[in-house]
C-alpha atoms as a PDB file:
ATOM      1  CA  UNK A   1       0.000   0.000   0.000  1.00  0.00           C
ATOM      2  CA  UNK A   2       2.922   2.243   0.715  1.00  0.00           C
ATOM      3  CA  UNK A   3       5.009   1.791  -2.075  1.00  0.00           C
ATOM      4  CA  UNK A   4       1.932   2.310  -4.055  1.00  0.00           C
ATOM      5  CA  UNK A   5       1.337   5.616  -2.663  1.00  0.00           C
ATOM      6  CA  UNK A   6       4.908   6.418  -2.950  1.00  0.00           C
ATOM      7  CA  UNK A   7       4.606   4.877  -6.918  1.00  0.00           C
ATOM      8  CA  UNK A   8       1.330   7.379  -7.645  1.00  0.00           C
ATOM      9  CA  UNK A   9       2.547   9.930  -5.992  1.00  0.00           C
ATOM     10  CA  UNK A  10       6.201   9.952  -8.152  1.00  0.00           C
ATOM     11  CA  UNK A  11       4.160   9.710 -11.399  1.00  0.00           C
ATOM     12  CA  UNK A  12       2.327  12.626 -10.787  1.00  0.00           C
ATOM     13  CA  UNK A  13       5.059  14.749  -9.770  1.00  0.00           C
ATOM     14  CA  UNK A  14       6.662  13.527 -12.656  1.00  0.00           C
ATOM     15  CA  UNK A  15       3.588  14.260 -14.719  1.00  0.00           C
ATOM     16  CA  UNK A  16       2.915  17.838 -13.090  1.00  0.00           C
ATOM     17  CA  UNK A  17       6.833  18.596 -13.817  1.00  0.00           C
ATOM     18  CA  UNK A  18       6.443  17.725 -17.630  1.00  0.00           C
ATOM     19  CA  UNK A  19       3.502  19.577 -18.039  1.00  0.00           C
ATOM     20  CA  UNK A  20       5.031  22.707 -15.806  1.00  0.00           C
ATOM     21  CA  UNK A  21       7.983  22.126 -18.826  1.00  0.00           C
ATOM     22  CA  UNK A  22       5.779  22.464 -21.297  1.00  0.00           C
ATOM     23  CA  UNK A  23       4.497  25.493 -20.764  1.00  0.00           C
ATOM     24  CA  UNK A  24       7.769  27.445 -19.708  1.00  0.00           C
ATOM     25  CA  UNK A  25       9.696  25.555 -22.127  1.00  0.00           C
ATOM     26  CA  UNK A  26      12.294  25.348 -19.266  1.00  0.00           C
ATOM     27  CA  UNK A  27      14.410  21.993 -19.667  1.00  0.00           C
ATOM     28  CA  UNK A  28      13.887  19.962 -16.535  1.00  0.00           C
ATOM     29  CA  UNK A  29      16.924  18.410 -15.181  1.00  0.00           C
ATOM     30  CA  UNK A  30      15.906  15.449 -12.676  1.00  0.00           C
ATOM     31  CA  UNK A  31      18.929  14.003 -10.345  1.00  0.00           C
ATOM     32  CA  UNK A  32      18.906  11.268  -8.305  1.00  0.00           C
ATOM     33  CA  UNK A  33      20.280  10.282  -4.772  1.00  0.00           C
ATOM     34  CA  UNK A  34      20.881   7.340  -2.589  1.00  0.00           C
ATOM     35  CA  UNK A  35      20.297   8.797   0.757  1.00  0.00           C
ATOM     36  CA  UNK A  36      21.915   5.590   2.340  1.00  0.00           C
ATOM     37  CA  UNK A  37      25.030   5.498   0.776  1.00  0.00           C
ATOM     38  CA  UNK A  38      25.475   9.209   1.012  1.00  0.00           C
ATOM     39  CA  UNK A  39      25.113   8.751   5.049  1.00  0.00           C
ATOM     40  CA  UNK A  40      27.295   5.839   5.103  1.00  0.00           C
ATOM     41  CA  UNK A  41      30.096   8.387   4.406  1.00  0.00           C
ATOM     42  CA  UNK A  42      29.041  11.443   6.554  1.00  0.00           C
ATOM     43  CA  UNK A  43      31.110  11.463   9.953  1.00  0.00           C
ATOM     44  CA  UNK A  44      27.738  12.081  11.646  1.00  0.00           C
ATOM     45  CA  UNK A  45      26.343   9.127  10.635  1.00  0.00           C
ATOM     46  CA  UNK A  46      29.540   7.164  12.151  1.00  0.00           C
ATOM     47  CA  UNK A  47      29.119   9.399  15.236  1.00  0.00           C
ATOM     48  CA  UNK A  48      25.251   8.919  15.739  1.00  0.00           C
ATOM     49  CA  UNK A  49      25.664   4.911  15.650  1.00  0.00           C
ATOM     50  CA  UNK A  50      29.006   5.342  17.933  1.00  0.00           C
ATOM     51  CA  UNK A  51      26.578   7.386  20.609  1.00  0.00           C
ATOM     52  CA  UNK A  52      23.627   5.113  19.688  1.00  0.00           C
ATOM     53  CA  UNK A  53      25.675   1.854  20.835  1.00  0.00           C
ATOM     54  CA  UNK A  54      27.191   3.393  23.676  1.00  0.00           C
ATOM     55  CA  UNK A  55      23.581   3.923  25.444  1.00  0.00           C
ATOM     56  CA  UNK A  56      22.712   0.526  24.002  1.00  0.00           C
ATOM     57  CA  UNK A  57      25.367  -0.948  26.297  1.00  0.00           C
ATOM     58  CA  UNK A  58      24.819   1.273  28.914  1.00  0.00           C
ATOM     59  CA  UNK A  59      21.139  -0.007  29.054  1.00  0.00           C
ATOM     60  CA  UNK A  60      22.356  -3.859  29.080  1.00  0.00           C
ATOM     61  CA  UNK A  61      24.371  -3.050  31.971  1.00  0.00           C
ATOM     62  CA  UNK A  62      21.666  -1.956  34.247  1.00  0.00           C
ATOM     63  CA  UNK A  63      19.678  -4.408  32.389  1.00  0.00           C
ATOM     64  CA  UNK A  64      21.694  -6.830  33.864  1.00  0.00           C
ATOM     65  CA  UNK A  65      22.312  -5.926  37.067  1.00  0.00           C
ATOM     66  CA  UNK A  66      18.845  -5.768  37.491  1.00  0.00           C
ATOM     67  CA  UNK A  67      17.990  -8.682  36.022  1.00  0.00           C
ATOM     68  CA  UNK A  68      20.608 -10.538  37.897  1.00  0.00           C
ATOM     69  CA  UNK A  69      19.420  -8.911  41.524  1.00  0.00           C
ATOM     70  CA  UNK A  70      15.906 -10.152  40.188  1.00  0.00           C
ATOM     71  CA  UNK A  71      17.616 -13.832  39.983  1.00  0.00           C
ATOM     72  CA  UNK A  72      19.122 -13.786  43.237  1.00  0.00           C
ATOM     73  CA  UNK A  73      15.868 -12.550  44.963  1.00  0.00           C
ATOM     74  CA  UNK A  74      13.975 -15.518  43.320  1.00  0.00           C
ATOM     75  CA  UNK A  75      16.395 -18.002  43.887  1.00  0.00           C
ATOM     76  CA  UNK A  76      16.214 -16.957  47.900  1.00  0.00           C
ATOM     77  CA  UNK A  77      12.902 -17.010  48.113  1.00  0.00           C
ATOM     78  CA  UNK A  78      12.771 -20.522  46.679  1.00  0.00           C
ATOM     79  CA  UNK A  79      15.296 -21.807  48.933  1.00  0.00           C
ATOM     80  CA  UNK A  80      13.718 -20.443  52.079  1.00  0.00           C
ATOM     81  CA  UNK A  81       9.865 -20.285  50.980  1.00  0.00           C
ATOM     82  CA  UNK A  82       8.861 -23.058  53.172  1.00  0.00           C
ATOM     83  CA  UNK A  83      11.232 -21.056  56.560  1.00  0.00           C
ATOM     84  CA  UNK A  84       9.585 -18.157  56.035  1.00  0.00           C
ATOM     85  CA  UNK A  85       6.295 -16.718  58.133  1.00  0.00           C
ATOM     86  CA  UNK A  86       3.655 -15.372  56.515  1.00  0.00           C
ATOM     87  CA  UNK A  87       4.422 -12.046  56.754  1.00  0.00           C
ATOM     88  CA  UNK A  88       8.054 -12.280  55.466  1.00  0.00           C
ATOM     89  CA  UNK A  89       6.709 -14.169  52.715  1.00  0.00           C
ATOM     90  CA  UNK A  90       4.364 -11.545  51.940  1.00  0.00           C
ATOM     91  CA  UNK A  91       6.832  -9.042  52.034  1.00  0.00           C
ATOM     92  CA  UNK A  92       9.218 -11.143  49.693  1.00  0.00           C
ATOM     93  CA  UNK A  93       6.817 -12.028  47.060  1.00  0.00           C
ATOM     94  CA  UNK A  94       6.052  -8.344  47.446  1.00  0.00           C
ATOM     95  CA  UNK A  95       9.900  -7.152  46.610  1.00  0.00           C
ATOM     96  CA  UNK A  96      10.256  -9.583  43.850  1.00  0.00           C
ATOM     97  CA  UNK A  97       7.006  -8.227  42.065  1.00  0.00           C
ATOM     98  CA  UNK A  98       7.977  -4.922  42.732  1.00  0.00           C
ATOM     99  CA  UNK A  99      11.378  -5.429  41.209  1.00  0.00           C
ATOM    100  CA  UNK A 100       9.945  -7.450  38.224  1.00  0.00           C
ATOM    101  CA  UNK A 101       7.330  -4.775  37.362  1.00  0.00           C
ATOM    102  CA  UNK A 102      10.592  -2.282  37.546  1.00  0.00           C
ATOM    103  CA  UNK A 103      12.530  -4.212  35.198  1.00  0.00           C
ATOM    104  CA  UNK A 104      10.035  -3.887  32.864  1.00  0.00           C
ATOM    105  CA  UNK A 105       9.091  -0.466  33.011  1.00  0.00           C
ATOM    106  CA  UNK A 106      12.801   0.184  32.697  1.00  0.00           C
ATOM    107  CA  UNK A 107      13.152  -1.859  29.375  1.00  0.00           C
ATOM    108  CA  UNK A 108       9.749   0.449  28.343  1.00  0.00           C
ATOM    109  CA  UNK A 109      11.311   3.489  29.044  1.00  0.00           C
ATOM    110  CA  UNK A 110      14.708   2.487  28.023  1.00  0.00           C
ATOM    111  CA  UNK A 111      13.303   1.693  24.592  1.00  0.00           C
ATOM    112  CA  UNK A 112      11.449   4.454  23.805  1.00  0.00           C
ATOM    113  CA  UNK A 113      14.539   6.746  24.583  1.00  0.00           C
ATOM    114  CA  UNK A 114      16.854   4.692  22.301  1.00  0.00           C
ATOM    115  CA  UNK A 115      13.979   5.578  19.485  1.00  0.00           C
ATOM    116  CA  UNK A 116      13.692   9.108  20.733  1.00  0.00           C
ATOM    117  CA  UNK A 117      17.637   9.260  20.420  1.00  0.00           C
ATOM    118  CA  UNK A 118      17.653   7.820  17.375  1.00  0.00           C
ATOM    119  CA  UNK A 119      15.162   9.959  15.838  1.00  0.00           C
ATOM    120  CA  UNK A 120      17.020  13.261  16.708  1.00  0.00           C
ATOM    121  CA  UNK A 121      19.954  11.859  15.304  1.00  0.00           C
ATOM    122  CA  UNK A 122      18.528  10.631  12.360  1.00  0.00           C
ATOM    123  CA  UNK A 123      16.557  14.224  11.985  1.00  0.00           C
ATOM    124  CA  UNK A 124      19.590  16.494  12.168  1.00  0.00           C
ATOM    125  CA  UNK A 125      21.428  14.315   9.443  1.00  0.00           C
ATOM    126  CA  UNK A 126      18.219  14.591   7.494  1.00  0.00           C
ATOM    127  CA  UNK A 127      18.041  17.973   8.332  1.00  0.00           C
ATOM    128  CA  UNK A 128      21.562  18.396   7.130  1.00  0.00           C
ATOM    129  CA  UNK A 129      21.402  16.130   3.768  1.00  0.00           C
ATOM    130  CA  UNK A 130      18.040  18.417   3.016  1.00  0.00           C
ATOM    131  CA  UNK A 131      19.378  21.327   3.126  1.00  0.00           C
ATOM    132  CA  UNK A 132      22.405  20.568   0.848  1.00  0.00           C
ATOM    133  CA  UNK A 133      20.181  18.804  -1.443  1.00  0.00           C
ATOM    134  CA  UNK A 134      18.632  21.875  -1.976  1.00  0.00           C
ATOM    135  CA  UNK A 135      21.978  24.021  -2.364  1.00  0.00           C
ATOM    136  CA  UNK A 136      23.183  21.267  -5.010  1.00  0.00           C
ATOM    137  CA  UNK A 137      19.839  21.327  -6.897  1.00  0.00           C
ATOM    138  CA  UNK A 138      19.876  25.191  -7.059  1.00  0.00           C
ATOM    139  CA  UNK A 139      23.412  25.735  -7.858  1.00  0.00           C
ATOM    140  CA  UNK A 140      22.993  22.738 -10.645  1.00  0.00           C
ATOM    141  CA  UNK A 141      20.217  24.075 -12.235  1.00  0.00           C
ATOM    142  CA  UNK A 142      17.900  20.907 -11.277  1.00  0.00           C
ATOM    143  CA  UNK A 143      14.679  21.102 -10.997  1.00  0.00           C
ATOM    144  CA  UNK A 144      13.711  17.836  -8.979  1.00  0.00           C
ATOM    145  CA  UNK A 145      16.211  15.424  -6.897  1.00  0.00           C
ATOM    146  CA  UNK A 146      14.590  12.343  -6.052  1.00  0.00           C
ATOM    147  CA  UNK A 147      15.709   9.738  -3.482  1.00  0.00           C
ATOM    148  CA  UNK A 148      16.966   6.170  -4.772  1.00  0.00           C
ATOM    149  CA  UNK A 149      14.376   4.383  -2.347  1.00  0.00           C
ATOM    150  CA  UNK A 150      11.402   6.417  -3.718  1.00  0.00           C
ATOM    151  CA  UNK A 151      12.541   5.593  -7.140  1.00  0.00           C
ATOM    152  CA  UNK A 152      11.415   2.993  -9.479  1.00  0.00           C
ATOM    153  CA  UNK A 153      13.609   4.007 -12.746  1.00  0.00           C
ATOM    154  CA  UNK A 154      16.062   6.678 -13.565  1.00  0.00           C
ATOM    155  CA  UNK A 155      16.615   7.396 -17.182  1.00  0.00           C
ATOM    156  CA  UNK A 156      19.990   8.353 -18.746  1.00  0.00           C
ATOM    157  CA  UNK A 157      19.772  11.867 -18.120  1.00  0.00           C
ATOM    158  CA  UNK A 158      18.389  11.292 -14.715  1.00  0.00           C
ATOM    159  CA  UNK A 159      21.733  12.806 -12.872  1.00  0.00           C
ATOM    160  CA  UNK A 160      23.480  10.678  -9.799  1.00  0.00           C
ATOM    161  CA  UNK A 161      23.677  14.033  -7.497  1.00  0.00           C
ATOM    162  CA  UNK A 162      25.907  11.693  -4.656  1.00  0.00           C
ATOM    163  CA  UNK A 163      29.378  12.935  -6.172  1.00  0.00           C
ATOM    164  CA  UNK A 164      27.725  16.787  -5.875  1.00  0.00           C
ATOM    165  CA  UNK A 165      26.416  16.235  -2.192  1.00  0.00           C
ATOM    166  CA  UNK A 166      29.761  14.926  -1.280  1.00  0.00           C
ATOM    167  CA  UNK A 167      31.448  17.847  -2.191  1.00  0.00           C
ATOM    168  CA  UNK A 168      28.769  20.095  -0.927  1.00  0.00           C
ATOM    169  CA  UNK A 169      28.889  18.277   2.604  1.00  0.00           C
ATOM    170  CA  UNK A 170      32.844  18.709   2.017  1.00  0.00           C
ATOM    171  CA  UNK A 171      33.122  14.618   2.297  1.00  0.00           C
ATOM    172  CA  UNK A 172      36.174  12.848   0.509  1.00  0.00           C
END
């Protein structure tokens, strides 16, 4: 359903561009780029997955220390279930619920600020390749730059923009 939204949509930019050529009589100059390879070269990217991993394993550390605290509790309570009165049993079966229901809030919250991390990362490189896009496609004389994901065919005079970006970005 998505890539045919993404399909109609391209053909009727496509379509809407010819038509805008027609009239003007203004050459249209279409470029192409892959976003991902582009990123694979940009020092941010590199730096956004350094910073991403490093709060992944800071998150399996405390994962793990909580998870192994969780263990020992459990394995206690096993051992000595049958020792303990009623109200010490109450209050251990209270800890290790308590401790379990932290665990997993934890991995909730840890999760959603690995996305939320991600996404800001992701954004200002975005943000970044946008921007240049536009400088390239202005000081090029294109008049549409599509991305390699969005795109189904590129014709011979459809232009590879990546060698442009790279130089705009000031990469290798």
């Amino acid at each position: 359903m998505k890539n045919t939204v993404k399909l109609f949509a391209l053909v009727a930019f496509i379509f809407v561009a010819f038509a805008a050529s027609a009239q003007t009589a203004k050459p249209i100059k279409l470029g192409h780029l892959d976003v991902q390879k582009l990123m694979s070269v940009m020092p941010e990217s590199k730096k956004a997955d350094e910073t991403l991993q490093a709060k992944q394993t800071e998150i399996q550390k405390e994962m793990a220390s909580m998870t192994e605290t969780y263990q020992k509790l459990l394995q206690e309570y096993q051992a000595n279930e049958k020792t303990y009165t009623d109200l010490v049993r109450a209050n251990k079966e209270q800890e290790i619920r308590s401790l379990g229901e932290r665990i997993q809030n934890f991995r909730e919250l840890a999760d959603q600020q690995l996305q939320e991390t991600y996404n800001k990362l992701m954004g200002e490189i975005m943000e970044k390749i946008q921007k240049a896009a536009q400088e390239v496609g202005k000081e090029n004389g294109f008049t549409y730059i599509f991305t390699m994901n969005a795109l189904l065919f590129a014709a011979d005079n459809s232009e590879d923009v990546l060698p442009l970006m790279k130089k705009k970005l000031g990469l290798q």
